[in-house]
C-alpha atoms as a PDB file:
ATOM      1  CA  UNK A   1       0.000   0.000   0.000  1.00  0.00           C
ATOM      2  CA  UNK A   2       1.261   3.370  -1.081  1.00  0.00           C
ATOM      3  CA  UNK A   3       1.190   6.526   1.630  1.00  0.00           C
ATOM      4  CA  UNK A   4       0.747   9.995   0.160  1.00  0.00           C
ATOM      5  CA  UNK A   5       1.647  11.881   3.354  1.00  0.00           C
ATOM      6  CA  UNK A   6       3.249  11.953   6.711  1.00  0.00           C
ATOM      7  CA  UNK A   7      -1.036  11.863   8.230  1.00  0.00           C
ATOM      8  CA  UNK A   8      -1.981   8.584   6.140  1.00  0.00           C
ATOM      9  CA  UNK A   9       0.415   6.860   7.978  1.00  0.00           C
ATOM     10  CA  UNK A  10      -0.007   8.657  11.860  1.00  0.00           C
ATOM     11  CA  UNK A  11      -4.463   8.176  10.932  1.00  0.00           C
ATOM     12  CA  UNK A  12      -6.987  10.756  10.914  1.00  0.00           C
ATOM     13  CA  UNK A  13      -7.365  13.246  13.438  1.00  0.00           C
ATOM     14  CA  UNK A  14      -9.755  10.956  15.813  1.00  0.00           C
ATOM     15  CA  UNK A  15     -11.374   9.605  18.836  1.00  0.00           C
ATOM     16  CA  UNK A  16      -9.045   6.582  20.048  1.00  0.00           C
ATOM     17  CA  UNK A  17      -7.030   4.275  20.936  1.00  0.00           C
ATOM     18  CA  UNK A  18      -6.583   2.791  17.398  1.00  0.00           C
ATOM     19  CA  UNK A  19      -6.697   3.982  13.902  1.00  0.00           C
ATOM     20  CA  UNK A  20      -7.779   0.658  12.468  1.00  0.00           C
ATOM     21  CA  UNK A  21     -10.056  -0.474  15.132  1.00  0.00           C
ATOM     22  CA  UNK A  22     -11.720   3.007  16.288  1.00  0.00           C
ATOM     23  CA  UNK A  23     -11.524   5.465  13.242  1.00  0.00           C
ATOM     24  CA  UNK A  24     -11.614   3.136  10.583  1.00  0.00           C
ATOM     25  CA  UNK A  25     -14.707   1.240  12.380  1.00  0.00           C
ATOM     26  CA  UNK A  26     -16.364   4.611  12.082  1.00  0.00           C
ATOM     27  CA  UNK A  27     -15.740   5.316   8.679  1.00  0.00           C
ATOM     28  CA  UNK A  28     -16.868   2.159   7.736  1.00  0.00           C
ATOM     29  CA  UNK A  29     -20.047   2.644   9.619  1.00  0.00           C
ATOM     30  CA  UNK A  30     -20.544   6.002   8.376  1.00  0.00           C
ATOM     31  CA  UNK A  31     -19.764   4.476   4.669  1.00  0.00           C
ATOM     32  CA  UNK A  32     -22.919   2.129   5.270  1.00  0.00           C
ATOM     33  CA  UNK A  33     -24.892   5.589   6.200  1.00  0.00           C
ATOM     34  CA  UNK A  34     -24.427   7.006   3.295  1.00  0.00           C
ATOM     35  CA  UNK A  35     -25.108   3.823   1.213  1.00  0.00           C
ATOM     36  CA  UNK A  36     -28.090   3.176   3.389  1.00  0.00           C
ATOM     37  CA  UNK A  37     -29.771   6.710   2.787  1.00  0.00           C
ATOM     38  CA  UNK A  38     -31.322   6.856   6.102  1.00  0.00           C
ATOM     39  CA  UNK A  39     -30.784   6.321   9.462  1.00  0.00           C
ATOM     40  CA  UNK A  40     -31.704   2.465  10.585  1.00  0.00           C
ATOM     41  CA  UNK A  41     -34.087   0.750  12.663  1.00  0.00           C
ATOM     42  CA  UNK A  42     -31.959  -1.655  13.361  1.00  0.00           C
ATOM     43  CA  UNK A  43     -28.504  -2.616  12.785  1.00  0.00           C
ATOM     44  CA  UNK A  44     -26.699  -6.244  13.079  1.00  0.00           C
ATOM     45  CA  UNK A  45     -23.109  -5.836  13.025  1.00  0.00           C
ATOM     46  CA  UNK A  46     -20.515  -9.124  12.425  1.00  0.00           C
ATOM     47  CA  UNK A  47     -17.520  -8.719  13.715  1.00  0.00           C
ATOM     48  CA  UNK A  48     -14.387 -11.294  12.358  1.00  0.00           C
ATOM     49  CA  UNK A  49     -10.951 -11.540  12.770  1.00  0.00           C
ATOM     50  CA  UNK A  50      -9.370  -9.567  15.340  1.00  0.00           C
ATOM     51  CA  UNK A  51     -12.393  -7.347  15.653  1.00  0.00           C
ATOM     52  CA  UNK A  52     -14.104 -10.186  16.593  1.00  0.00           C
ATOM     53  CA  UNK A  53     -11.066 -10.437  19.327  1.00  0.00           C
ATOM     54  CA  UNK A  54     -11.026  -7.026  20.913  1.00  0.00           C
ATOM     55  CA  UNK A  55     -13.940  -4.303  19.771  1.00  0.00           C
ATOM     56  CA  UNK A  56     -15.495  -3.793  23.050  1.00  0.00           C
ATOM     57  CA  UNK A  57     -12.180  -2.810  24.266  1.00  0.00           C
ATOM     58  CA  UNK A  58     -10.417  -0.603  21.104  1.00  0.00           C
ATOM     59  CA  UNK A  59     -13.915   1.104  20.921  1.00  0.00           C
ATOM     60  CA  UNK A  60     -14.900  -0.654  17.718  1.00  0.00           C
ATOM     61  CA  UNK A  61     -18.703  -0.884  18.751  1.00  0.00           C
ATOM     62  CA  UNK A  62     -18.941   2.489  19.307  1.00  0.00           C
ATOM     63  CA  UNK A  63     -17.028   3.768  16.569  1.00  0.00           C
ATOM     64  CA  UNK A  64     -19.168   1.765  13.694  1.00  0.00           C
ATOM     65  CA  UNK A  65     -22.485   2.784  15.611  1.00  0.00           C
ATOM     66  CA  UNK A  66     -21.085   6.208  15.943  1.00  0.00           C
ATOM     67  CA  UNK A  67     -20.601   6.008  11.972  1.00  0.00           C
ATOM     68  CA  UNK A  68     -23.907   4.622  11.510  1.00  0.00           C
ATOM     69  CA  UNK A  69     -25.723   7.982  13.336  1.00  0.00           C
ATOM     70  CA  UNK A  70     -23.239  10.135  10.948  1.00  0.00           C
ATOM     71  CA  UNK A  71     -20.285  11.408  13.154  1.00  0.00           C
ATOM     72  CA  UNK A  72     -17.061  11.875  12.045  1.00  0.00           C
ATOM     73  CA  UNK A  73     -13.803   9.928  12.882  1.00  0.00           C
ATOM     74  CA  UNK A  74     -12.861  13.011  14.984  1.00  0.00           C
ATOM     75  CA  UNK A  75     -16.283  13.340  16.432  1.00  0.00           C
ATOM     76  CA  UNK A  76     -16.932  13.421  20.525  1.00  0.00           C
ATOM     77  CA  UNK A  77     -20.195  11.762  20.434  1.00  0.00           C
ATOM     78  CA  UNK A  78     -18.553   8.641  19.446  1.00  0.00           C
ATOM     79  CA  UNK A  79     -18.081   7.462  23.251  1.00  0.00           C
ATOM     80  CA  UNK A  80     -21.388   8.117  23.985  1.00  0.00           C
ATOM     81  CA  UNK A  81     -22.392   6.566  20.335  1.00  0.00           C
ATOM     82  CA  UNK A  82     -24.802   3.176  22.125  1.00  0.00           C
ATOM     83  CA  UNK A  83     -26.577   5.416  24.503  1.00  0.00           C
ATOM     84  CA  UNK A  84     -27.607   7.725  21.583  1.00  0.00           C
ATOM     85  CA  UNK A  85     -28.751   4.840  19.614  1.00  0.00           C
ATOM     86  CA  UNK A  86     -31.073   3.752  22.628  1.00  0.00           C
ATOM     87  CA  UNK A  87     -32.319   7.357  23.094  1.00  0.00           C
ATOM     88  CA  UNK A  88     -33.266   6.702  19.288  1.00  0.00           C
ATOM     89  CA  UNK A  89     -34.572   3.243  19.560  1.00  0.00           C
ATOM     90  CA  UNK A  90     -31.890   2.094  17.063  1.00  0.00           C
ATOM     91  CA  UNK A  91     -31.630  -1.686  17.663  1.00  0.00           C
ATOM     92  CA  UNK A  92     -28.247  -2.504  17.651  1.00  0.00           C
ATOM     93  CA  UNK A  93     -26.799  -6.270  18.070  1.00  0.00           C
ATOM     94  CA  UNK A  94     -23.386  -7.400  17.511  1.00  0.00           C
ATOM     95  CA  UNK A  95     -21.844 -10.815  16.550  1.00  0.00           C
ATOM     96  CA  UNK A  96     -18.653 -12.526  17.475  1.00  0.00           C
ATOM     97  CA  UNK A  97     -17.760 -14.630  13.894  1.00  0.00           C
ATOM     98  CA  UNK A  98     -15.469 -17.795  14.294  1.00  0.00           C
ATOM     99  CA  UNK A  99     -15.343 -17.555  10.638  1.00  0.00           C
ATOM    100  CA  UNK A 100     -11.506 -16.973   9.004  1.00  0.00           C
ATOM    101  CA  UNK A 101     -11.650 -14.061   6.904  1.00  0.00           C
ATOM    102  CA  UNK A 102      -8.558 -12.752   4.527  1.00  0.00           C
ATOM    103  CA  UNK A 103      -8.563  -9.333   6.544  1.00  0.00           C
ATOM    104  CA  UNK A 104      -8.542  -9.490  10.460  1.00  0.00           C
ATOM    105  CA  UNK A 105     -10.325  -6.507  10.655  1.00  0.00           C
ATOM    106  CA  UNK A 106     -13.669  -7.249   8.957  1.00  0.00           C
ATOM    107  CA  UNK A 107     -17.031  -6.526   9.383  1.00  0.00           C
ATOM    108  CA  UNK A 108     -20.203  -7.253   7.970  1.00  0.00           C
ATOM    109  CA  UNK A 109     -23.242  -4.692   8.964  1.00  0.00           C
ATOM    110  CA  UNK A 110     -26.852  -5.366   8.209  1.00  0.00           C
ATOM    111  CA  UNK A 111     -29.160  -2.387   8.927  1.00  0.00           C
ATOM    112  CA  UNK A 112     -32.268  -2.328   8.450  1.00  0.00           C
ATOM    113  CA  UNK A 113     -35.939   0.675   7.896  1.00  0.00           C
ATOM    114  CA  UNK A 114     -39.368  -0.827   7.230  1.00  0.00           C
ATOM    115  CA  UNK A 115     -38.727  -2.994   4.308  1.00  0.00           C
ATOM    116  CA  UNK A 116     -35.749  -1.950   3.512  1.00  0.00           C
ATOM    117  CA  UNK A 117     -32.998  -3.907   3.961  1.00  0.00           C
ATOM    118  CA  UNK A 118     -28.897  -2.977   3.044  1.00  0.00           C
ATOM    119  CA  UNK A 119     -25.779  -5.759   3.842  1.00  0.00           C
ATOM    120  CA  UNK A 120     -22.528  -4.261   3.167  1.00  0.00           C
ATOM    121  CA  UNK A 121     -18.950  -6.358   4.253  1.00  0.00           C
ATOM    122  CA  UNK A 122     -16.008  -3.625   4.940  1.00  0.00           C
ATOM    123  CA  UNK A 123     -12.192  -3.789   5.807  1.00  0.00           C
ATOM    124  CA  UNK A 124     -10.094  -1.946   8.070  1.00  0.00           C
ATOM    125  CA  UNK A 125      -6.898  -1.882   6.431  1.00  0.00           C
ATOM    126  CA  UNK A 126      -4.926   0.870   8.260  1.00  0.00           C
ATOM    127  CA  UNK A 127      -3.930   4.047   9.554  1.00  0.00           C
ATOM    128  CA  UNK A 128      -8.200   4.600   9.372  1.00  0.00           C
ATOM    129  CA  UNK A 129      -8.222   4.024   5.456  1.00  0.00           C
ATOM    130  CA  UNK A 130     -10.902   0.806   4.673  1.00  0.00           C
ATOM    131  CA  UNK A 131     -12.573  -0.626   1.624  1.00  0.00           C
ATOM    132  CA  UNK A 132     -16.188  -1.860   1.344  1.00  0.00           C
ATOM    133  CA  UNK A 133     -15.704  -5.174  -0.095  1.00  0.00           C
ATOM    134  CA  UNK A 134     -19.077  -6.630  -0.833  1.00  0.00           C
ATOM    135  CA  UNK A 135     -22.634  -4.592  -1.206  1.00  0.00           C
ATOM    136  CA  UNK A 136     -25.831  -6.707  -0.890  1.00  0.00           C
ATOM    137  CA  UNK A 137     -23.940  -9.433  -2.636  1.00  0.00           C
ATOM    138  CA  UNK A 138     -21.985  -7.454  -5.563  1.00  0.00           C
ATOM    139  CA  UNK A 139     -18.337  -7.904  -4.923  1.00  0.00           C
ATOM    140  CA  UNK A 140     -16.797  -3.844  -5.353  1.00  0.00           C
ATOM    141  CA  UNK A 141     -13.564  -2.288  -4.340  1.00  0.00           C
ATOM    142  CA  UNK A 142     -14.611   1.147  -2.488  1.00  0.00           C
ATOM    143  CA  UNK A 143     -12.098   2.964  -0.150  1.00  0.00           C
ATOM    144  CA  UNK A 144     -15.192   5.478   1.151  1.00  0.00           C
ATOM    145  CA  UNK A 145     -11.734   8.406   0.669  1.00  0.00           C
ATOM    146  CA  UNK A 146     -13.040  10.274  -2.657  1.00  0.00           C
ATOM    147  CA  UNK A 147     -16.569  11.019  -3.698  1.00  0.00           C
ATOM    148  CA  UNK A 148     -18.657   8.100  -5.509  1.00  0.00           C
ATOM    149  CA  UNK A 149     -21.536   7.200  -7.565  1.00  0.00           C
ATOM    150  CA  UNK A 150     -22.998   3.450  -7.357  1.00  0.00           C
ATOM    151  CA  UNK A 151     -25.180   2.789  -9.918  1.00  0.00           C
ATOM    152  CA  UNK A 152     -27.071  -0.219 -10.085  1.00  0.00           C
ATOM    153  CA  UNK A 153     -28.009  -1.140 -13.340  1.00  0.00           C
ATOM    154  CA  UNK A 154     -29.781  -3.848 -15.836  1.00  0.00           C
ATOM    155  CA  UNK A 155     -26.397  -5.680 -17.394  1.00  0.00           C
ATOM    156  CA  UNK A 156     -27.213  -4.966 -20.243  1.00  0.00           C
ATOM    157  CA  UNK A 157     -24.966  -3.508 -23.440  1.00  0.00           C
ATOM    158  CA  UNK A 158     -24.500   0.162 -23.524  1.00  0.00           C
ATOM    159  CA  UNK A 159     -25.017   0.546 -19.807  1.00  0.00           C
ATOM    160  CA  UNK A 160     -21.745   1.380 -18.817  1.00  0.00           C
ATOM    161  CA  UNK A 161     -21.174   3.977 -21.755  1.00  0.00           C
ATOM    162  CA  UNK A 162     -24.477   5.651 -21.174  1.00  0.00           C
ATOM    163  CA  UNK A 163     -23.586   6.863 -17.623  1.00  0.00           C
ATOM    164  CA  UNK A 164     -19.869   7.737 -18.428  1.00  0.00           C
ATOM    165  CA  UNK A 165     -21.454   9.534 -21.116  1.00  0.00           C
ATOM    166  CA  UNK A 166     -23.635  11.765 -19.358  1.00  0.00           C
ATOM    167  CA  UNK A 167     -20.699  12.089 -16.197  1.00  0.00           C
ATOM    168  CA  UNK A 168     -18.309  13.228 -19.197  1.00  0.00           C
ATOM    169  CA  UNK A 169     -21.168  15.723 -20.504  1.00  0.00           C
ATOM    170  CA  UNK A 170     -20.966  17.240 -16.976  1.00  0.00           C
ATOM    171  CA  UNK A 171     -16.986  17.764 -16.931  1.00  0.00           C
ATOM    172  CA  UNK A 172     -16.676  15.089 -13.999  1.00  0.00           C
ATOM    173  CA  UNK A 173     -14.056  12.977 -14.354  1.00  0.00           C
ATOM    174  CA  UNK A 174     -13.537   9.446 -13.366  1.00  0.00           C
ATOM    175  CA  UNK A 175     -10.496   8.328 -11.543  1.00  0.00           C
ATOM    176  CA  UNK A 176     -11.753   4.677 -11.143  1.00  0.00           C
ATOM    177  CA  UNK A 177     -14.568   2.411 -12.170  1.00  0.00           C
ATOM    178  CA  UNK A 178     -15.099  -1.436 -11.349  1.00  0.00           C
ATOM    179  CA  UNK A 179     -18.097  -3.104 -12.620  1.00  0.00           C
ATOM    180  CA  UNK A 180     -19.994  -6.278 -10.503  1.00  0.00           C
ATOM    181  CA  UNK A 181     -22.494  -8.616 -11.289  1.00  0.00           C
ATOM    182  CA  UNK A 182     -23.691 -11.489 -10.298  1.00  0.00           C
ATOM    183  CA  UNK A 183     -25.158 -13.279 -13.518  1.00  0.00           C
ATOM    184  CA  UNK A 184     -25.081 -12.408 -17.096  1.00  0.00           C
ATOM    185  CA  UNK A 185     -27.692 -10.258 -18.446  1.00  0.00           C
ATOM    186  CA  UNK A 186     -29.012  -9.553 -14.919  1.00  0.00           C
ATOM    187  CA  UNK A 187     -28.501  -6.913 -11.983  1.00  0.00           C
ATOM    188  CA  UNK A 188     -25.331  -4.987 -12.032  1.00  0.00           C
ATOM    189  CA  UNK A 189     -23.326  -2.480 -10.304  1.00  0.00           C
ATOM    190  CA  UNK A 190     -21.192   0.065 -11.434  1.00  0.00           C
ATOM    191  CA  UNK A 191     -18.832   1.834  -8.657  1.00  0.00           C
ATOM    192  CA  UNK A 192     -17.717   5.284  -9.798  1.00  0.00           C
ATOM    193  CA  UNK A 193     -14.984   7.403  -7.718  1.00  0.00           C
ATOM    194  CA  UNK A 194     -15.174  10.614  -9.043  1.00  0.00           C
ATOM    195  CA  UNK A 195     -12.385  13.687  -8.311  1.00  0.00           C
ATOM    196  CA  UNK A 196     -15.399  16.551  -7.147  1.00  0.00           C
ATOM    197  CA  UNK A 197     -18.285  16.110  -5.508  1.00  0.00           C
ATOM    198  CA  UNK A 198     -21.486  15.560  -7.549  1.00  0.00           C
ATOM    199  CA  UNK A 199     -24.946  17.190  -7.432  1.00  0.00           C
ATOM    200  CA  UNK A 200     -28.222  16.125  -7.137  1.00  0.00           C
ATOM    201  CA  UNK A 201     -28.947  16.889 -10.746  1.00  0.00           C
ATOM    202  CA  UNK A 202     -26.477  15.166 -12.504  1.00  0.00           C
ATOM    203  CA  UNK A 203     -27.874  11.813 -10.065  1.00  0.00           C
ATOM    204  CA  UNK A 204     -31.349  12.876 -11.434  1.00  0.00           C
ATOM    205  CA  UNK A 205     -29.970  12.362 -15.300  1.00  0.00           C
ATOM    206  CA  UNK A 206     -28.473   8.910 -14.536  1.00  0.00           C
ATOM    207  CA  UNK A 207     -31.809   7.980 -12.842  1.00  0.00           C
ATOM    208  CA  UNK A 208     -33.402   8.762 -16.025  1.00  0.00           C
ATOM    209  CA  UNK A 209     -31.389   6.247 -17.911  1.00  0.00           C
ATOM    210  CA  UNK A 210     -33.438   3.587 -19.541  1.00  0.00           C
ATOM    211  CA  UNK A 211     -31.167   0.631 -18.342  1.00  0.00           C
ATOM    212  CA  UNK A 212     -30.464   2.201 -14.360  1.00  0.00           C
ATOM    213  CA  UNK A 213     -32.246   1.277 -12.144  1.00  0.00           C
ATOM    214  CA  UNK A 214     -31.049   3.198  -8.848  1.00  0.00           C
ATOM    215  CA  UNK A 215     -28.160   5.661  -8.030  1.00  0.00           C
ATOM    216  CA  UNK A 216     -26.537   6.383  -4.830  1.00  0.00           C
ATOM    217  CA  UNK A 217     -23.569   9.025  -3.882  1.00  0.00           C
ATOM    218  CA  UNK A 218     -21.115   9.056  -1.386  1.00  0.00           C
ATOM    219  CA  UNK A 219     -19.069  12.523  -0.738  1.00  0.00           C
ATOM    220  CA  UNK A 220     -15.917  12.889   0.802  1.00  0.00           C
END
C-alpha cells in the first residue's frame, strides 16, 4: 500500500485508541450511512478476525455505531455513540464470527428501515483508510476516501457507456470504475470514484437512464 503523506500513515485526526479499530470502524459505519440513505431501525453488526477479538475494548462498537448515526472519525459523540442509539430506539446487536476471513479486521453490517434492507462487508486496512468489499452481494472495491456514484443497473450492453457519457457531458471525471455482477444479463453495479463532488442533478440524469435502475452518492 502506497502513503501519500506523513497523516496517512499517523491516521486521521480521531477519537481513540486505534486507527484501524476506532476510526476506521467509524468510517466504515458512516460508509454504510451514506449507502443506506437513512438512518436504521436496526442494525446487526458481524464482527471477524481480530475485531471479533477485541472491539469492546479498542472502541470498535462504538465507533461503527457512531458512523452509523453520521459522526465523524474526529467526532466526541462517538463514546457516547450506544446510549444515543437507545435514546433513538436504534436496535443494535453485535456478533462474534469464528469464521476466518482474509482481513482481520472485517465486518459485515446489516441495517435495516421498514422494508428496507442494506448488507454491506467492509475492511479496516490501516492508519483509518478501509474498503467496502461486498454490497448486498456485488463484490466492489470502495475505499469510502473520494466522492462516488454506485449505480445499479440492468447488465445490459451500452449501460456502462451511457452513464460515463452523461458524467463526461458534466466535466466530472472518473479516476476509477469497477463493474460487478452477479449473472449475465441480470442486476449490475457500477462503482464510480469521481475527483469533485457531484450534485443532485447530474444523479437525477443517470436515474433517467433507460437501463439504471437506482443511483446512490457518497461525498468525501
Amino acid at each position: 500500500m502506497k502513503f501519500r503523506s506523513v497523516f496517512d500513515i499517523i491516521g486521521p485526526v480521531m477519537i481513540g485508541p486505534s486507527s484501524s479499530h476506532t476510526a476506521g470502524a467509524a468510517r466504515i459505519g458512516r460508509v454504510a450511512r451514506h449507502l443506506f440513505q437513512k438512518e436504521p431501525e436496526w442494525a446487526m453488526i458481524h464482527y471477524y478476525g481480530s475485531f471479533a477479538k477485541t472491539h469492546q475494548g479498542h472502541g470498535t462498537d462504538v465507533a461503527i455505531v457512531g458512523g452509523l448515526l453520521g459522526y465523524e472519525t474526529y467526532d466526541d459523540r462517538i463514546p457516547s455513540a450506544l446510549a444515543v442509539a437507545e435514546e433513538k430506539q436504534v436496535e443494535i446487536k453485535f456478533i462474534e464470527e469464528e469464521a476466518q476471513t482474509d482481513d482481520p479486521n472485517t465486518v459485515k453490517i446489516r441495517l435495516g428501515y421498514g422494508e428496507d434492507e442494506m448488507e454491506l462487508v467492509g475492511v479496516s486496512v490501516g492508519g483509518g483508510k478501509v474498503e467496502i468489499k461486498e454490497l448486498n452481494g456485488f463484490a466492489l472495491r470502495l475505499s469510502g476516501n473520494h466522492p462516488a456514484i454506485l449505480v445499479v443497473h440492468n447488465d445490459r450492453y451500452g449501460a456502462i457507456a451511457s452513464v460515463s457519457t452523461a458524467l463526461a457531458n458534466e466535466e466530472i471525471n472518473i479516476g476509477h470504475m469497477e463493474v460487478s455482477r452477479k449473472e449475465k444479463g441480470e442486476q449490475a453495479l457500477m462503482v464510480i470514484e469521481v475527483d469533485q463532488n457531484v450534485g443532485d442533478d447530474v444523479l437525477e440524469q443517470l436515474q433517467q437512464l433507460d437501463t439504471v435502475e437506482k443511483v446512490t452518492k457518497i461525498h468525501d
